[in-house]
C-alpha atoms as a PDB file:
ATOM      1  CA  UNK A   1      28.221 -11.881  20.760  1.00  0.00           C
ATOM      2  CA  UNK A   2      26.548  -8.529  21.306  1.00  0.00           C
ATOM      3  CA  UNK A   3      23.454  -7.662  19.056  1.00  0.00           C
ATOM      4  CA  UNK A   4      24.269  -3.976  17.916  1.00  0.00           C
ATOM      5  CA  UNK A   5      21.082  -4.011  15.986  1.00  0.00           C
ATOM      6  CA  UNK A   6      18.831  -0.751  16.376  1.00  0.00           C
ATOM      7  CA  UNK A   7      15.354  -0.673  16.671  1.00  0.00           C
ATOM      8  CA  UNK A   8      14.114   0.652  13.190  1.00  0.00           C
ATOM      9  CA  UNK A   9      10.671   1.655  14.721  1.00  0.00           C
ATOM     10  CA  UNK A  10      11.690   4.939  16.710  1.00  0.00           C
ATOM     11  CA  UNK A  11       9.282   6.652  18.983  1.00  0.00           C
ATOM     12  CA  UNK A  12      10.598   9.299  21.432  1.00  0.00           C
ATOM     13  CA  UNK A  13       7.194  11.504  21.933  1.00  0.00           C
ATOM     14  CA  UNK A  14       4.325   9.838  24.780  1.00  0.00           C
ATOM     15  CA  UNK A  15       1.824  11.395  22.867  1.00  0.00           C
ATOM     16  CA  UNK A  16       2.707   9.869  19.639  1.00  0.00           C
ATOM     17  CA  UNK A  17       3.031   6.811  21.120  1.00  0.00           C
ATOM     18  CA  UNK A  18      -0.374   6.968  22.212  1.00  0.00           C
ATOM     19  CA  UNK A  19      -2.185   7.684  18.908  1.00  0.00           C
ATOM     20  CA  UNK A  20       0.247   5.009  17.203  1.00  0.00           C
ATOM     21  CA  UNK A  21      -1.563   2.649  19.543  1.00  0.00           C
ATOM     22  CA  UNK A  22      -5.176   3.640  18.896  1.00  0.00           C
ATOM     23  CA  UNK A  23      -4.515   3.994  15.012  1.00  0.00           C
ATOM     24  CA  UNK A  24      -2.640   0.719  14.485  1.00  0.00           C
ATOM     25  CA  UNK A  25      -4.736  -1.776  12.998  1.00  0.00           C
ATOM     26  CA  UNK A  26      -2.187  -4.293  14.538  1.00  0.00           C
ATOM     27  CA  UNK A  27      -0.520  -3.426  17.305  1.00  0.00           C
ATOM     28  CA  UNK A  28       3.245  -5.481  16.432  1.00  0.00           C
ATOM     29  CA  UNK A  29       3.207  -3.815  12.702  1.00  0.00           C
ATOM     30  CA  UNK A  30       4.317  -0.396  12.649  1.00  0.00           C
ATOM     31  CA  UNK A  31       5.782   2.495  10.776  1.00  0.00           C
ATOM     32  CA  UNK A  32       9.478   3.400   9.837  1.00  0.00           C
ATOM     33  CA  UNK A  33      10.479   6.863  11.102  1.00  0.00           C
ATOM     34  CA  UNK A  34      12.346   7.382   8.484  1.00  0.00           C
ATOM     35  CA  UNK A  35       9.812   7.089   5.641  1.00  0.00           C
ATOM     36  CA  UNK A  36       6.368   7.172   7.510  1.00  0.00           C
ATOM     37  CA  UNK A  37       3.549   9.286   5.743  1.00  0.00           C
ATOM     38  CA  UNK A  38       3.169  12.549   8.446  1.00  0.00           C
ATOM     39  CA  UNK A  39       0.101  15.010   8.077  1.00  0.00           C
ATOM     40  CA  UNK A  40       0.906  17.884   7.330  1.00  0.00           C
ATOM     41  CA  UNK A  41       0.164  21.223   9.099  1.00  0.00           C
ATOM     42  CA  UNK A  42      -0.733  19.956  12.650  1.00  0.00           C
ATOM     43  CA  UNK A  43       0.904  19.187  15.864  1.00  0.00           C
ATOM     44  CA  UNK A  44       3.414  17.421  15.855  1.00  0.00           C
ATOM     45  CA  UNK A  45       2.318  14.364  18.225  1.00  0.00           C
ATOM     46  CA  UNK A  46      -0.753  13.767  15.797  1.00  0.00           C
ATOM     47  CA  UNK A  47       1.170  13.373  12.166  1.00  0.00           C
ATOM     48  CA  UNK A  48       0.507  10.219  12.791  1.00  0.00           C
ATOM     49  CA  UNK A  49      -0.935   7.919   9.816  1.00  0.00           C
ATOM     50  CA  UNK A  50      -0.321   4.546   9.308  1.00  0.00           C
ATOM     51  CA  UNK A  51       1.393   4.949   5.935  1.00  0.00           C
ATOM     52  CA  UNK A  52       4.895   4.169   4.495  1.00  0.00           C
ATOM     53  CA  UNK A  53       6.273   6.079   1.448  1.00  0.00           C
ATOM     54  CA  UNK A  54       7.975   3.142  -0.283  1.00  0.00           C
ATOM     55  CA  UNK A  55      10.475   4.158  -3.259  1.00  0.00           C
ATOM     56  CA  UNK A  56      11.121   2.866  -7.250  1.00  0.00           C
ATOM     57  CA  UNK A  57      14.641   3.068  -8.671  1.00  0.00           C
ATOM     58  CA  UNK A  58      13.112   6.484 -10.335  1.00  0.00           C
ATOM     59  CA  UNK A  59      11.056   7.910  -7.856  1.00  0.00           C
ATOM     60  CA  UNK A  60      11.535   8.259  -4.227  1.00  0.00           C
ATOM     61  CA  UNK A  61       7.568   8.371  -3.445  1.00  0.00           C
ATOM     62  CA  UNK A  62       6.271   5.722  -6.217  1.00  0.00           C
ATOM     63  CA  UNK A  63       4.032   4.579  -3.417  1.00  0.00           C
ATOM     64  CA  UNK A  64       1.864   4.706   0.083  1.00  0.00           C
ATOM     65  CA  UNK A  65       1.806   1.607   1.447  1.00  0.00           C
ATOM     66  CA  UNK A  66      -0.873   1.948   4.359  1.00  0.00           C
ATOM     67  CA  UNK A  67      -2.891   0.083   6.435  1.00  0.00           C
ATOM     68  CA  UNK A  68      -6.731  -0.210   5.604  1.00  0.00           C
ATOM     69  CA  UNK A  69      -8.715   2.665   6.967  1.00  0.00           C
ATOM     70  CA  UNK A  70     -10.607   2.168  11.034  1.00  0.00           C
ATOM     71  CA  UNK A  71     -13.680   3.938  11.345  1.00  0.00           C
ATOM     72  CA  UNK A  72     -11.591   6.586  13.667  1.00  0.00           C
ATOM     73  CA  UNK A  73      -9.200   7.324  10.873  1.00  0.00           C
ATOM     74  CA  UNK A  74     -10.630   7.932   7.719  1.00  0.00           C
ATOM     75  CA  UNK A  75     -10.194  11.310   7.634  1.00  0.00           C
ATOM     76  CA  UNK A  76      -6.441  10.894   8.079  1.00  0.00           C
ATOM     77  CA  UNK A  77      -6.710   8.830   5.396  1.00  0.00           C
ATOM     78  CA  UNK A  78      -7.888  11.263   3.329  1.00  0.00           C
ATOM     79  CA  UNK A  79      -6.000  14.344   4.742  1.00  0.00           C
ATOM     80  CA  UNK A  80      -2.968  12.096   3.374  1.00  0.00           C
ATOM     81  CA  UNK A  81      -4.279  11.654  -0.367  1.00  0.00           C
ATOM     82  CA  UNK A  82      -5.183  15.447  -0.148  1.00  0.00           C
ATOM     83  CA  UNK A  83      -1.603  16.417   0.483  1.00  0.00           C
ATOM     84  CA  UNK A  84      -0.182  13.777  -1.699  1.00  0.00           C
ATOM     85  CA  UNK A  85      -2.843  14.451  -4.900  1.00  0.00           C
ATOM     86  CA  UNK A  86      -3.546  11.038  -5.244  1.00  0.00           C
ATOM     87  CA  UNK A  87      -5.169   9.916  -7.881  1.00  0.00           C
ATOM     88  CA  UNK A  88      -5.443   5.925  -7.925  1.00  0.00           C
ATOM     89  CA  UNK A  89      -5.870   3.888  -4.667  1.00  0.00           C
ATOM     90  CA  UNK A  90      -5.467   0.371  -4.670  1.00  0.00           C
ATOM     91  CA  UNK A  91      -7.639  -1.943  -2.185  1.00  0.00           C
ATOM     92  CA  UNK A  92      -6.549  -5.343  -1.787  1.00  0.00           C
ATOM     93  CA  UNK A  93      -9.039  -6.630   0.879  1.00  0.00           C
ATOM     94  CA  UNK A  94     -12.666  -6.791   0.948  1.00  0.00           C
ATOM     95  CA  UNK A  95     -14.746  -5.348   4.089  1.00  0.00           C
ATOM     96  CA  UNK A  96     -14.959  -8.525   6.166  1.00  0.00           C
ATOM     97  CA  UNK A  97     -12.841 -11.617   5.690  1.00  0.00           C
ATOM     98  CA  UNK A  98     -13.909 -14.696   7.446  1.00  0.00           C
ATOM     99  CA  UNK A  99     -16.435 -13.027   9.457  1.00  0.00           C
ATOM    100  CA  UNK A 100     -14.552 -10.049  10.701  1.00  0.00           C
ATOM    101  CA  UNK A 101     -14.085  -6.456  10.188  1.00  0.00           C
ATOM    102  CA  UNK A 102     -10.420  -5.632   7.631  1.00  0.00           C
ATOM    103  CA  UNK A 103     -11.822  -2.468   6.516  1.00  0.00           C
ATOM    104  CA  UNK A 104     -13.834   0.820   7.174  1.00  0.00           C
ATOM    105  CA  UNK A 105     -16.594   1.855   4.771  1.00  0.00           C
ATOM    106  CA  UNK A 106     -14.414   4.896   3.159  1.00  0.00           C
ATOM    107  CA  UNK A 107     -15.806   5.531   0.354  1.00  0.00           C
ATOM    108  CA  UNK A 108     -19.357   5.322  -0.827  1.00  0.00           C
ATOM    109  CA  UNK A 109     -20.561   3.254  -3.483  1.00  0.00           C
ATOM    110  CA  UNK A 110     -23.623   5.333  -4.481  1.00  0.00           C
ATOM    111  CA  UNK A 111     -24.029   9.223  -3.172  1.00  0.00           C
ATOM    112  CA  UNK A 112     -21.772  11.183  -0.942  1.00  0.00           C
ATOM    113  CA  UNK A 113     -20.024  10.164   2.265  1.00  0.00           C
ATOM    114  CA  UNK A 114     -18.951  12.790   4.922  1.00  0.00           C
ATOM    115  CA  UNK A 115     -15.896  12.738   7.105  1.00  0.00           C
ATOM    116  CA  UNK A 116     -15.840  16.119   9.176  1.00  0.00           C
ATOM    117  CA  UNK A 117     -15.132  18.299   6.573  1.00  0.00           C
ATOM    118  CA  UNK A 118     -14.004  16.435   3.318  1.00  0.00           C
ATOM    119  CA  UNK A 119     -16.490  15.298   1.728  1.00  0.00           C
ATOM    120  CA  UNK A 120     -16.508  11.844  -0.934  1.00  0.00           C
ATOM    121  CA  UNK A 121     -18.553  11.030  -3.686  1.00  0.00           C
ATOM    122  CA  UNK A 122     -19.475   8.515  -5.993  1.00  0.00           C
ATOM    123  CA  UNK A 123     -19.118   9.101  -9.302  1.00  0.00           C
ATOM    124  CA  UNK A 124     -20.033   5.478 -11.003  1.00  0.00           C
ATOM    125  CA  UNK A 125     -17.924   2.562 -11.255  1.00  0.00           C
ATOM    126  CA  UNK A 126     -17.003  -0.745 -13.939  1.00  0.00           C
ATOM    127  CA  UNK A 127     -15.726  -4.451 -13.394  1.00  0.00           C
ATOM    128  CA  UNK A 128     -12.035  -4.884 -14.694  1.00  0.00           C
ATOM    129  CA  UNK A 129     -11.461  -8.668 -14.535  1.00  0.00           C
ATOM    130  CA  UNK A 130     -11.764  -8.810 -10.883  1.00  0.00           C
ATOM    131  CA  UNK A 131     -10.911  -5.021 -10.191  1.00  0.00           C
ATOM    132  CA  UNK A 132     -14.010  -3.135  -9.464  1.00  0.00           C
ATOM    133  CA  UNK A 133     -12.682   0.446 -10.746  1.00  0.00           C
ATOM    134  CA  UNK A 134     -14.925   3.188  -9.502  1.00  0.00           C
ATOM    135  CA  UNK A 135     -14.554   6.878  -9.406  1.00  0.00           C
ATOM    136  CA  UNK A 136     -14.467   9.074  -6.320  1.00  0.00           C
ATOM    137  CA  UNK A 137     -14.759  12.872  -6.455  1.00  0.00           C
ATOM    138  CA  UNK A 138     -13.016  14.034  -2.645  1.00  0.00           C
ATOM    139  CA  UNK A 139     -13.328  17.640  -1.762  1.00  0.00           C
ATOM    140  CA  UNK A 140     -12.437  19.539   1.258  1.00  0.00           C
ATOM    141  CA  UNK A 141     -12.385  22.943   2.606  1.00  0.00           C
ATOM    142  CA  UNK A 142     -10.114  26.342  -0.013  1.00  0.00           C
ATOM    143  CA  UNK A 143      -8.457  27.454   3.202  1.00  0.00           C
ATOM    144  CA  UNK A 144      -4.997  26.106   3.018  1.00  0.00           C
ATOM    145  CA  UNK A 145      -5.202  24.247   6.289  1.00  0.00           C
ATOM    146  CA  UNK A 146      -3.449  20.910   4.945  1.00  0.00           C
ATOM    147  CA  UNK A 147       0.040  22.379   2.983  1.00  0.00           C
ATOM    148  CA  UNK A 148       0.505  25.172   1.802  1.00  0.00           C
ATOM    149  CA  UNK A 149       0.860  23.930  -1.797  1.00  0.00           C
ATOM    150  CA  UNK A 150      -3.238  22.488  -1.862  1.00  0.00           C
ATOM    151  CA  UNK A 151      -4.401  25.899  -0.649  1.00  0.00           C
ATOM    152  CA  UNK A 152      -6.403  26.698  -4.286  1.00  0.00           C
ATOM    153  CA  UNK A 153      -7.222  23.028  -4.621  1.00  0.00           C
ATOM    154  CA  UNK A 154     -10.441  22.211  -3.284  1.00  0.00           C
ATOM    155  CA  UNK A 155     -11.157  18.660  -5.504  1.00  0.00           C
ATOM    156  CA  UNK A 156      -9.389  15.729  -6.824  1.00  0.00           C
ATOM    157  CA  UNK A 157     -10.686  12.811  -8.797  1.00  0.00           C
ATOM    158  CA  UNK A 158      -9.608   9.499  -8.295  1.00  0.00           C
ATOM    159  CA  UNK A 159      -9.865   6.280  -9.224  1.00  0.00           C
ATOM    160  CA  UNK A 160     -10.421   3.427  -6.494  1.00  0.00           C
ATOM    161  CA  UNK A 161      -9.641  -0.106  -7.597  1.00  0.00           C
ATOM    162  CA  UNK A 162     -10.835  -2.703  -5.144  1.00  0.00           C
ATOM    163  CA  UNK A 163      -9.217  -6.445  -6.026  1.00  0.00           C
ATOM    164  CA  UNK A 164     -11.924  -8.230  -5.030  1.00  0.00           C
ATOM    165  CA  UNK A 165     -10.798 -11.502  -4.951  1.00  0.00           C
ATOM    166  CA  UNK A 166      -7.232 -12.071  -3.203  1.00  0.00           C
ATOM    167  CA  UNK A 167      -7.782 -13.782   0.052  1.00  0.00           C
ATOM    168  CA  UNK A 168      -5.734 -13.112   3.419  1.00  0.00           C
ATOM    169  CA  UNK A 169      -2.464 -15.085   3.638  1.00  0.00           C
ATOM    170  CA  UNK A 170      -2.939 -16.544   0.387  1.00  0.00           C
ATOM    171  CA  UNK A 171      -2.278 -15.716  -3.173  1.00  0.00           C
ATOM    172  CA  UNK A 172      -5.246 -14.813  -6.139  1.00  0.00           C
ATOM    173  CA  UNK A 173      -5.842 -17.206  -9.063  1.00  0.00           C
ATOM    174  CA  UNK A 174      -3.344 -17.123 -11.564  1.00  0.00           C
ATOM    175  CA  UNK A 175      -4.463 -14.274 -14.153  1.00  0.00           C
ATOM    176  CA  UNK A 176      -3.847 -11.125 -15.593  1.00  0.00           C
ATOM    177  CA  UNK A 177      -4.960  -8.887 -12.980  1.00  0.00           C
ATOM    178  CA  UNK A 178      -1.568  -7.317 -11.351  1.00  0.00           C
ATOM    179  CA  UNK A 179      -0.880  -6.732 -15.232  1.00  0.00           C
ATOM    180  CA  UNK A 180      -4.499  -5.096 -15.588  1.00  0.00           C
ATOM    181  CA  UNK A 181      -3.595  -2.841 -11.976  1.00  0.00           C
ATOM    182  CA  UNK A 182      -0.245  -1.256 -12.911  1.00  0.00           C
ATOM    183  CA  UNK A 183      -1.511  -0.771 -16.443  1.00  0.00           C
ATOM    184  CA  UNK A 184      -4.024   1.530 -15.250  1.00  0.00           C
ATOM    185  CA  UNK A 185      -1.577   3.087 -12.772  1.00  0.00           C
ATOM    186  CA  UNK A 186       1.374   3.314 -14.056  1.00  0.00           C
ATOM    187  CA  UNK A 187       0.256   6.803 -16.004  1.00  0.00           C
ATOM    188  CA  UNK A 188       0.106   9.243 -12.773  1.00  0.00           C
ATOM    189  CA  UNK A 189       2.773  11.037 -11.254  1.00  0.00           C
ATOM    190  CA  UNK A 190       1.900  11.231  -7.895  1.00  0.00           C
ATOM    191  CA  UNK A 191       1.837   8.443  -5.171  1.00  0.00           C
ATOM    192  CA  UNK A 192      -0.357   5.721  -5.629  1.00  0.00           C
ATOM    193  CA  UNK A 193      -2.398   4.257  -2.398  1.00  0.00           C
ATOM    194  CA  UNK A 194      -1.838   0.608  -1.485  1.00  0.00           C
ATOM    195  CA  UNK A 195      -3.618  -1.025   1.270  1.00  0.00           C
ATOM    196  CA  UNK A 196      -5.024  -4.504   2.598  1.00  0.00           C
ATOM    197  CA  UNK A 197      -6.025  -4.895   6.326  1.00  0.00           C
ATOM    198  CA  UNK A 198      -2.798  -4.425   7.960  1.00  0.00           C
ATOM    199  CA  UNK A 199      -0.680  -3.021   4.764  1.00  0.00           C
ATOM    200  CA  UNK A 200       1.680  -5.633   4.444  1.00  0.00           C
ATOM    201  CA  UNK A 201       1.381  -9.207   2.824  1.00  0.00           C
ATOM    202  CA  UNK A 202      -0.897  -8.491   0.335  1.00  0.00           C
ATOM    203  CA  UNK A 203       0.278  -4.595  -0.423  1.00  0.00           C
ATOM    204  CA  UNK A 204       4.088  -5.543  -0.016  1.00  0.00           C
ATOM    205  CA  UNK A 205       3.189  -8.207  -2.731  1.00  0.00           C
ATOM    206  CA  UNK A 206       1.796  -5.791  -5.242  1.00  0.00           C
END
Protein backbone atom coordinates (compact mmCIF):
# COMPACT_ATOMS: atom_id res chain seq x y z
CA UNK A 1 0.00 0.00 0.00
CA UNK A 2 1.48 3.35 -0.96
CA UNK A 3 2.43 5.81 1.95
CA UNK A 4 0.91 9.22 0.68
CA UNK A 5 2.17 10.79 3.81
CA UNK A 6 4.01 14.29 3.32
CA UNK A 7 6.89 15.35 4.99
CA UNK A 8 5.60 18.03 7.55
CA UNK A 9 9.19 19.52 7.90
CA UNK A 10 9.49 21.50 4.48
CA UNK A 11 12.71 23.07 3.43
CA UNK A 12 13.11 24.24 -0.20
CA UNK A 13 15.96 27.12 0.33
CA UNK A 14 20.06 25.62 0.62
CA UNK A 15 20.72 28.40 2.66
CA UNK A 16 18.08 27.79 5.14
CA UNK A 17 18.90 24.48 5.27
CA UNK A 18 22.22 25.33 6.29
CA UNK A 19 21.51 27.59 9.31
CA UNK A 20 18.68 24.98 10.37
CA UNK A 21 21.67 22.69 10.75
CA UNK A 22 24.02 24.91 12.75
CA UNK A 23 21.04 26.25 14.99
CA UNK A 24 19.41 22.91 15.78
CA UNK A 25 20.22 21.80 19.09
CA UNK A 26 19.33 18.26 17.72
CA UNK A 27 19.73 17.64 14.46
CA UNK A 28 16.36 14.90 13.93
CA UNK A 29 13.96 17.59 15.85
CA UNK A 30 12.91 20.32 13.77
CA UNK A 31 10.46 23.05 13.01
CA UNK A 32 6.96 23.00 11.25
CA UNK A 33 6.82 25.39 8.27
CA UNK A 34 3.70 26.10 8.87
CA UNK A 35 3.89 27.54 12.41
CA UNK A 36 7.73 28.09 12.93
CA UNK A 37 8.71 31.43 14.79
CA UNK A 38 10.55 33.61 11.64
CA UNK A 39 12.59 36.88 12.49
CA UNK A 40 11.36 39.44 11.31
CA UNK A 41 12.89 42.10 8.98
CA UNK A 42 15.88 40.11 7.51
CA UNK A 43 16.66 37.89 4.68
CA UNK A 44 14.79 35.53 4.09
CA UNK A 45 17.28 32.38 4.37
CA UNK A 46 18.16 33.58 8.04
CA UNK A 47 14.40 33.78 9.73
CA UNK A 48 15.46 30.97 11.05
CA UNK A 49 14.81 30.30 14.97
CA UNK A 50 14.18 27.26 16.49
CA UNK A 51 10.71 28.15 17.76
CA UNK A 52 7.12 26.82 17.21
CA UNK A 53 4.04 29.07 17.77
CA UNK A 54 1.77 26.46 19.37
CA UNK A 55 -2.09 27.54 19.65
CA UNK A 56 -5.04 27.45 22.70
CA UNK A 57 -8.67 26.99 21.69
CA UNK A 58 -8.69 31.05 22.20
CA UNK A 59 -5.61 32.18 20.93
CA UNK A 60 -3.71 31.19 17.94
CA UNK A 61 -0.15 32.28 19.51
CA UNK A 62 -0.76 31.19 23.36
CA UNK A 63 2.79 29.98 23.11
CA UNK A 64 6.67 29.65 21.76
CA UNK A 65 7.72 26.46 22.20
CA UNK A 66 11.61 26.68 21.45
CA UNK A 67 14.57 24.98 21.91
CA UNK A 68 17.04 26.18 24.74
CA UNK A 69 19.31 28.94 23.58
CA UNK A 70 23.35 27.79 21.96
CA UNK A 71 25.85 30.23 22.64
CA UNK A 72 25.57 31.21 18.67
CA UNK A 73 21.92 32.01 19.01
CA UNK A 74 21.02 34.01 21.77
CA UNK A 75 20.47 36.92 20.09
CA UNK A 76 17.85 35.24 17.90
CA UNK A 77 16.47 34.33 20.87
CA UNK A 78 15.97 37.53 21.90
CA UNK A 79 15.25 39.25 18.50
CA UNK A 80 12.14 36.73 18.80
CA UNK A 81 10.83 37.93 22.37
CA UNK A 82 11.49 41.54 21.03
CA UNK A 83 9.07 41.09 18.19
CA UNK A 84 6.71 38.98 20.13
CA UNK A 85 6.73 41.43 23.56
CA UNK A 86 7.22 38.70 25.70
CA UNK A 87 6.87 39.05 28.96
CA UNK A 88 7.25 35.57 30.91
CA UNK A 89 9.72 32.85 29.73
CA UNK A 90 9.57 29.57 31.07
CA UNK A 91 12.93 27.39 31.53
CA UNK A 92 12.49 23.88 32.15
CA UNK A 93 16.16 22.65 32.20
CA UNK A 94 19.03 23.62 34.21
CA UNK A 95 22.55 24.56 32.48
CA UNK A 96 24.17 21.12 32.53
CA UNK A 97 22.37 17.84 33.08
CA UNK A 98 24.45 14.86 33.79
CA UNK A 99 27.60 16.50 33.01
CA UNK A 100 26.78 18.19 29.77
CA UNK A 101 25.92 21.42 28.29
CA UNK A 102 21.43 21.83 27.73
CA UNK A 103 21.67 25.45 27.88
CA UNK A 104 23.49 28.81 27.06
CA UNK A 105 24.08 31.37 29.82
CA UNK A 106 21.23 33.92 28.42
CA UNK A 107 20.51 35.82 30.89
CA UNK A 108 22.54 37.12 33.77
CA UNK A 109 21.90 36.48 37.23
CA UNK A 110 23.55 39.62 38.69
CA UNK A 111 24.50 42.81 36.26
CA UNK A 112 24.06 43.15 32.58
CA UNK A 113 24.77 40.67 29.79
CA UNK A 114 25.49 41.84 26.16
CA UNK A 115 24.49 40.15 22.96
CA UNK A 116 25.59 42.50 19.96
CA UNK A 117 23.31 45.06 20.45
CA UNK A 118 20.47 44.07 22.97
CA UNK A 119 21.45 44.34 25.96
CA UNK A 120 19.95 42.10 29.39
CA UNK A 121 19.85 42.88 32.82
CA UNK A 122 19.23 41.65 36.08
CA UNK A 123 16.84 43.12 37.97
CA UNK A 124 16.65 40.70 41.29
CA UNK A 125 14.99 37.52 41.60
CA UNK A 126 12.75 35.12 44.47
CA UNK A 127 12.27 31.23 45.02
CA UNK A 128 8.61 30.11 44.11
CA UNK A 129 8.44 26.49 45.36
CA UNK A 130 10.98 25.30 43.00
CA UNK A 131 10.58 28.20 40.36
CA UNK A 132 13.35 30.62 40.71
CA UNK A 133 11.34 33.82 39.30
CA UNK A 134 13.74 36.58 38.44
CA UNK A 135 13.34 39.74 36.53
CA UNK A 136 15.11 40.70 33.32
CA UNK A 137 15.07 44.23 31.89
CA UNK A 138 16.07 43.51 27.72
CA UNK A 139 16.69 46.56 25.67
CA UNK A 140 17.81 47.02 22.19
CA UNK A 141 18.46 49.62 19.70
CA UNK A 142 14.89 52.79 18.81
CA UNK A 143 15.58 52.24 15.13
CA UNK A 144 12.84 50.02 13.96
CA UNK A 145 15.14 47.38 12.57
CA UNK A 146 13.09 44.27 14.04
CA UNK A 147 9.08 45.12 12.87
CA UNK A 148 7.85 47.85 12.22
CA UNK A 149 5.37 47.77 15.13
CA UNK A 150 8.57 47.78 18.06
CA UNK A 151 10.08 50.81 16.32
CA UNK A 152 9.31 53.31 19.64
CA UNK A 153 9.91 50.39 21.96
CA UNK A 154 13.28 50.23 23.14
CA UNK A 155 12.61 47.99 26.68
CA UNK A 156 10.54 45.23 27.94
CA UNK A 157 10.44 43.65 31.35
CA UNK A 158 10.08 40.19 31.87
CA UNK A 159 9.84 37.68 34.09
CA UNK A 160 12.13 34.43 33.73
CA UNK A 161 10.99 31.38 35.65
CA UNK A 162 13.58 28.65 35.71
CA UNK A 163 11.95 25.07 37.11
CA UNK A 164 14.76 24.00 38.68
CA UNK A 165 14.09 20.70 39.46
CA UNK A 166 12.45 18.52 36.52
CA UNK A 167 15.00 16.12 35.27
CA UNK A 168 15.50 15.01 31.46
CA UNK A 169 13.19 12.16 30.39
CA UNK A 170 11.58 12.03 33.60
CA UNK A 171 8.79 13.70 35.39
CA UNK A 172 9.19 16.38 38.72
CA UNK A 173 7.92 15.35 42.19
CA UNK A 174 4.41 15.44 42.55
CA UNK A 175 3.51 19.17 43.74
CA UNK A 176 1.98 22.25 43.03
CA UNK A 177 4.38 23.77 40.79
CA UNK A 178 2.70 23.60 37.08
CA UNK A 179 -0.30 25.15 39.20
CA UNK A 180 2.21 27.85 40.71
CA UNK A 181 3.67 28.44 36.65
CA UNK A 182 0.41 29.11 34.78
CA UNK A 183 -0.85 31.06 37.76
CA UNK A 184 1.74 33.53 37.27
CA UNK A 185 1.33 33.37 33.48
CA UNK A 186 -1.78 33.06 32.68
CA UNK A 187 -2.30 37.15 33.12
CA UNK A 188 -0.26 38.36 29.83
CA UNK A 189 -1.46 38.65 26.50
CA UNK A 190 1.32 38.02 24.51
CA UNK A 191 3.21 34.68 23.85
CA UNK A 192 4.75 33.07 26.58
CA UNK A 193 8.44 31.37 26.06
CA UNK A 194 8.75 27.64 26.72
CA UNK A 195 11.94 25.85 26.47
CA UNK A 196 14.03 22.76 27.84
CA UNK A 197 17.17 21.53 25.91
CA UNK A 198 15.67 20.43 22.78
CA UNK A 199 11.95 22.04 23.26
CA UNK A 200 10.04 19.07 23.35
CA UNK A 201 9.42 16.48 26.25
CA UNK A 202 9.59 18.62 28.95
CA UNK A 203 8.02 21.98 27.11
CA UNK A 204 5.36 19.82 25.16
CA UNK A 205 4.48 18.58 28.76
CA UNK A 206 3.87 21.97 30.23
Amino acid sequence: MPDDRRPLLLRTNENELVKTAVCDFLKDVGCLDATRVRLLNCPEDEDYVHANYVSTPTCSRRFICTQAPMEKTCRDFWVMCIQDRVEFIVMLCNFFEKGARKCFPYFPNQGSLQFDDITVTYMGSTMVSVLLVSCLLYKFPDVGIYSTNMKFVARIKTKHLHWVDWPDRGVPPADTAIIQVLNIIKSTQTPIVVHCSAGVGRTGSL
